[in-house]
N, C-alpha and C. Protein backbone atom coordinates (compact mmCIF):
# COMPACT_ATOMS: atom_id res chain seq x y z
N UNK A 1 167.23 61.57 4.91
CA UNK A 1 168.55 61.11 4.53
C UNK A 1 168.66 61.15 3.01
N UNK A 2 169.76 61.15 2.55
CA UNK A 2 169.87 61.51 0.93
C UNK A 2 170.75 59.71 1.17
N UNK A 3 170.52 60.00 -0.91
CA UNK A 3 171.11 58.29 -1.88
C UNK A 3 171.68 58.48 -2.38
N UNK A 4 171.90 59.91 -2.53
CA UNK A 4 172.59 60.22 -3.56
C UNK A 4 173.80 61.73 -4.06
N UNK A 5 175.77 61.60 -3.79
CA UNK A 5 175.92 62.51 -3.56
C UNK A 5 176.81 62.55 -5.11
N UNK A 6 176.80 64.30 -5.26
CA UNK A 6 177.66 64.20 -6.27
C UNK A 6 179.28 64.95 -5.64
N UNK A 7 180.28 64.16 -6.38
CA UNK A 7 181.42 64.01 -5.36
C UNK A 7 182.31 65.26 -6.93
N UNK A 8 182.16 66.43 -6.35
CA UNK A 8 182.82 67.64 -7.44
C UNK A 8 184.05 67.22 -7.37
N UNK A 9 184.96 67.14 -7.28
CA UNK A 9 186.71 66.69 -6.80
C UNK A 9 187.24 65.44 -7.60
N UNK A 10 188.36 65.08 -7.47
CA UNK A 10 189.09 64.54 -8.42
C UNK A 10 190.20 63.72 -7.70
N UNK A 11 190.66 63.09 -8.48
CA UNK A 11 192.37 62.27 -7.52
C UNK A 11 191.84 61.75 -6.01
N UNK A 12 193.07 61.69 -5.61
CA UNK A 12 192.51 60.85 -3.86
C UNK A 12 191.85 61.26 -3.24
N UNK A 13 191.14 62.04 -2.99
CA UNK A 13 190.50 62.99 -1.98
C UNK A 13 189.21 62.56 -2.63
N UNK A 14 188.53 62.72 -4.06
CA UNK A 14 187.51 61.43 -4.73
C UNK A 14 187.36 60.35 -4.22
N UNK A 15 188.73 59.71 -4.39
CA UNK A 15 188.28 58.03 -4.21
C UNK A 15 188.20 57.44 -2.84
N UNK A 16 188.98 58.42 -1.93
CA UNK A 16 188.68 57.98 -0.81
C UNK A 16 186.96 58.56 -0.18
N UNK A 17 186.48 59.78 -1.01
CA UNK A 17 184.76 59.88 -0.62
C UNK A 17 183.91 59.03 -1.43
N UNK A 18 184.65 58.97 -2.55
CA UNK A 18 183.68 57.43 -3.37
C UNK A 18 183.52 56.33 -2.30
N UNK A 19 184.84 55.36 -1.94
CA UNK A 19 184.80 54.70 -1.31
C UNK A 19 184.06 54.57 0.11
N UNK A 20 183.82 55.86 0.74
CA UNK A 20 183.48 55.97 1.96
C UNK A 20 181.63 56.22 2.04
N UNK A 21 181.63 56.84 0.54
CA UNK A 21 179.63 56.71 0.19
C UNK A 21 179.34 55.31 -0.01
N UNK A 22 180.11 54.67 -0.99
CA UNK A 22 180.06 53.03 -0.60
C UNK A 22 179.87 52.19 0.12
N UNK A 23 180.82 52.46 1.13
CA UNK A 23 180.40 51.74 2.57
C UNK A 23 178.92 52.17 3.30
N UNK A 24 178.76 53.57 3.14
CA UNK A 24 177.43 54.05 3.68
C UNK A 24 176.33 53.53 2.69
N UNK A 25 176.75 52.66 1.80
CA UNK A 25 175.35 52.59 0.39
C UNK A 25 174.50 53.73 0.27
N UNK A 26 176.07 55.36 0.06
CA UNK A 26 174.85 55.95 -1.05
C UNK A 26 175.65 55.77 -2.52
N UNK A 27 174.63 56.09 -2.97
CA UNK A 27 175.15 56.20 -4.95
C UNK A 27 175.68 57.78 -4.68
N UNK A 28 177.44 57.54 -5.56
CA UNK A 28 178.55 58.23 -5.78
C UNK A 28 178.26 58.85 -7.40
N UNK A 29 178.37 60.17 -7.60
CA UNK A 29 178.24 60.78 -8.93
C UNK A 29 179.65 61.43 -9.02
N UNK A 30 180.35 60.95 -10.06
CA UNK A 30 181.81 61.87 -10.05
C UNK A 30 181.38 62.62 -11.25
N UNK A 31 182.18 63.90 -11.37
CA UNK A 31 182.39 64.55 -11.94
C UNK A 31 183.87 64.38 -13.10
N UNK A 32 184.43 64.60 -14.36
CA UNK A 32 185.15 64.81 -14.71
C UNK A 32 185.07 65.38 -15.85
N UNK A 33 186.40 66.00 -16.33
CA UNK A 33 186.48 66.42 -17.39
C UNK A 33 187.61 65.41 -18.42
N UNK A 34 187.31 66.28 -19.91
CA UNK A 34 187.70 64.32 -20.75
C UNK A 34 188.43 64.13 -20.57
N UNK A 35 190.23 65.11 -19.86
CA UNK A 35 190.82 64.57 -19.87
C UNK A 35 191.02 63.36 -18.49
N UNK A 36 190.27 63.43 -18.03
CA UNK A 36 190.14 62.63 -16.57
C UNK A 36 189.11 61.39 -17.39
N UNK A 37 189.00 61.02 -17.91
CA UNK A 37 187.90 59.86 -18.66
C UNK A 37 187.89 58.69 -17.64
N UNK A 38 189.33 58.25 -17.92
CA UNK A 38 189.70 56.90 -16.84
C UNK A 38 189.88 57.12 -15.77
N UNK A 39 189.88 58.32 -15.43
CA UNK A 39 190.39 58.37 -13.56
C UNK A 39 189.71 57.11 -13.22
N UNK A 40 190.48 57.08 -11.88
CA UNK A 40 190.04 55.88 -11.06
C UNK A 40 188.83 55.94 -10.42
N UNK A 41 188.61 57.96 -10.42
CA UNK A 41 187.49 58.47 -9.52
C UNK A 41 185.79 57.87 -10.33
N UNK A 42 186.41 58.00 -11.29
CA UNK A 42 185.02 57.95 -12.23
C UNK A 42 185.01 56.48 -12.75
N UNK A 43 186.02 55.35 -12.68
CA UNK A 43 185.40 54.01 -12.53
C UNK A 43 185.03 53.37 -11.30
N UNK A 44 185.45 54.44 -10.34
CA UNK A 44 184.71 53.70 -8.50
C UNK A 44 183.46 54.08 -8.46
N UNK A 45 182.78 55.55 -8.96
CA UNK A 45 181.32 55.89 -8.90
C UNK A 45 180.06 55.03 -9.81
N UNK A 46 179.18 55.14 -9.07
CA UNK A 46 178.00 54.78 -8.91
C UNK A 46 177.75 55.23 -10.79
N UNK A 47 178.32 56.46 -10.97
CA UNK A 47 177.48 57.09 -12.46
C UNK A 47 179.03 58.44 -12.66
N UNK A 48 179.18 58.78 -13.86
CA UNK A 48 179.91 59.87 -13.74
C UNK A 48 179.48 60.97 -15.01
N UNK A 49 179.34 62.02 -14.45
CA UNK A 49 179.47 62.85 -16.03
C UNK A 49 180.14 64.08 -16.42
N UNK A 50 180.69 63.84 -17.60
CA UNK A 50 181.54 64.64 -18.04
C UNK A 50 181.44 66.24 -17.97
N UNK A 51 182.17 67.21 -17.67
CA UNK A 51 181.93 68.94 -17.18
C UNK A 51 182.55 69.61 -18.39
N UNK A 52 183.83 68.97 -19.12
CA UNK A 52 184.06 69.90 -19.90
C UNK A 52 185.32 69.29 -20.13
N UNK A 53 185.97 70.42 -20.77
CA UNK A 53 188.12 69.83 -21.33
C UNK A 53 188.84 69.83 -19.91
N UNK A 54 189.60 69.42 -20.87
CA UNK A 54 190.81 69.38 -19.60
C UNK A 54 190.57 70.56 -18.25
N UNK A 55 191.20 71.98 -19.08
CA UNK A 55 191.55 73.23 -18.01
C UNK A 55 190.62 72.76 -17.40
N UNK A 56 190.83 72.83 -16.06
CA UNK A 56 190.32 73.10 -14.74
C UNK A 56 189.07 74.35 -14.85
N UNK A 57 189.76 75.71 -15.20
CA UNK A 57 188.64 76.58 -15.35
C UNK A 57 187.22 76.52 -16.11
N UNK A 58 187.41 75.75 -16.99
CA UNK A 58 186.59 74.98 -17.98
C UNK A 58 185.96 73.92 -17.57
N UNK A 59 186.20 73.28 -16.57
CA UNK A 59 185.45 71.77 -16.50
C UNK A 59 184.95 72.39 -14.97
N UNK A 60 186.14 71.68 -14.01
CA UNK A 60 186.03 71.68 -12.87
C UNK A 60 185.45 72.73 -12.10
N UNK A 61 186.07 73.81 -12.22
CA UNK A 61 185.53 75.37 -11.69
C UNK A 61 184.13 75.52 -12.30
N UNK A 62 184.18 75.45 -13.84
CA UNK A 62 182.69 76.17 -14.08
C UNK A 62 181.15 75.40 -13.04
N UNK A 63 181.11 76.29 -12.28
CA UNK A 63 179.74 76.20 -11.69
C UNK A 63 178.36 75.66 -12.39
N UNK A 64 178.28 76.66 -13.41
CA UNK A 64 177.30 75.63 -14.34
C UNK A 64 177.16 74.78 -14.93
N UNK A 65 178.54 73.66 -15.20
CA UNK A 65 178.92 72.75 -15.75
C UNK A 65 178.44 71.43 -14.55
N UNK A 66 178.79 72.02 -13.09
CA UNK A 66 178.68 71.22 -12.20
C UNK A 66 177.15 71.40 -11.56
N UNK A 67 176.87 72.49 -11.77
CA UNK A 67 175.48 72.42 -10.98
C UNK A 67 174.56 71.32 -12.59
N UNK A 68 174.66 71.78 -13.26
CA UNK A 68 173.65 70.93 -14.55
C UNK A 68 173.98 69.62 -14.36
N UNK A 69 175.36 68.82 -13.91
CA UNK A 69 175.59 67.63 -13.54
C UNK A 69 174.75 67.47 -12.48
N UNK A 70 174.63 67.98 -11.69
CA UNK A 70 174.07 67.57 -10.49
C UNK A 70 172.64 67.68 -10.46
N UNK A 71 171.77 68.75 -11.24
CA UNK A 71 170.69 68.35 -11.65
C UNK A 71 170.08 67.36 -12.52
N UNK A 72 171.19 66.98 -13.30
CA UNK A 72 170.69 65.66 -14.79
C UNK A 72 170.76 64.91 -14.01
N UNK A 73 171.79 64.44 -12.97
CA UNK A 73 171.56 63.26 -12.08
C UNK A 73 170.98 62.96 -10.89
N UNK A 74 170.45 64.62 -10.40
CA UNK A 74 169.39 64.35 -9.73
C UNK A 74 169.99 64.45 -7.87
């Protein structure tokens, strides 16, 4: 069984899998980029770390932005 997921996604579709690793007690890793700082997604997780700027293509999409998140946190 895993403790630990990292949740790539953003807005409701986040907070409702934040919320739902919660209930299961695993630790939630969000992803965002700065302009997402405060999302709601990334004050419900367990840990969050930053991918990049705003654009989408830049943060969210880049693969290596998200796979290196997901290795620093394991």
């Amino acid at each position: 069984m895993f403790t630990r997921v990292l949740v790539a996604n953003r807005g409701e579709i986040a907070v409702r899998i934040i919320r739902a690793l919660r209930e299961a007690r695993i630790e939630a890793v969000a992803v965002y980029s700065t302009a997402d700082a405060g999302a709601l997604h990334t004050r419900l997780a367990d840990r969050a770390v930053c991918v990049g700027p705003p654009a989408a293509a830049a943060s969210y999409l880049n693969m290596a932005s998200v796979i290196a998140a997901a290795e620093t946190t394991g």
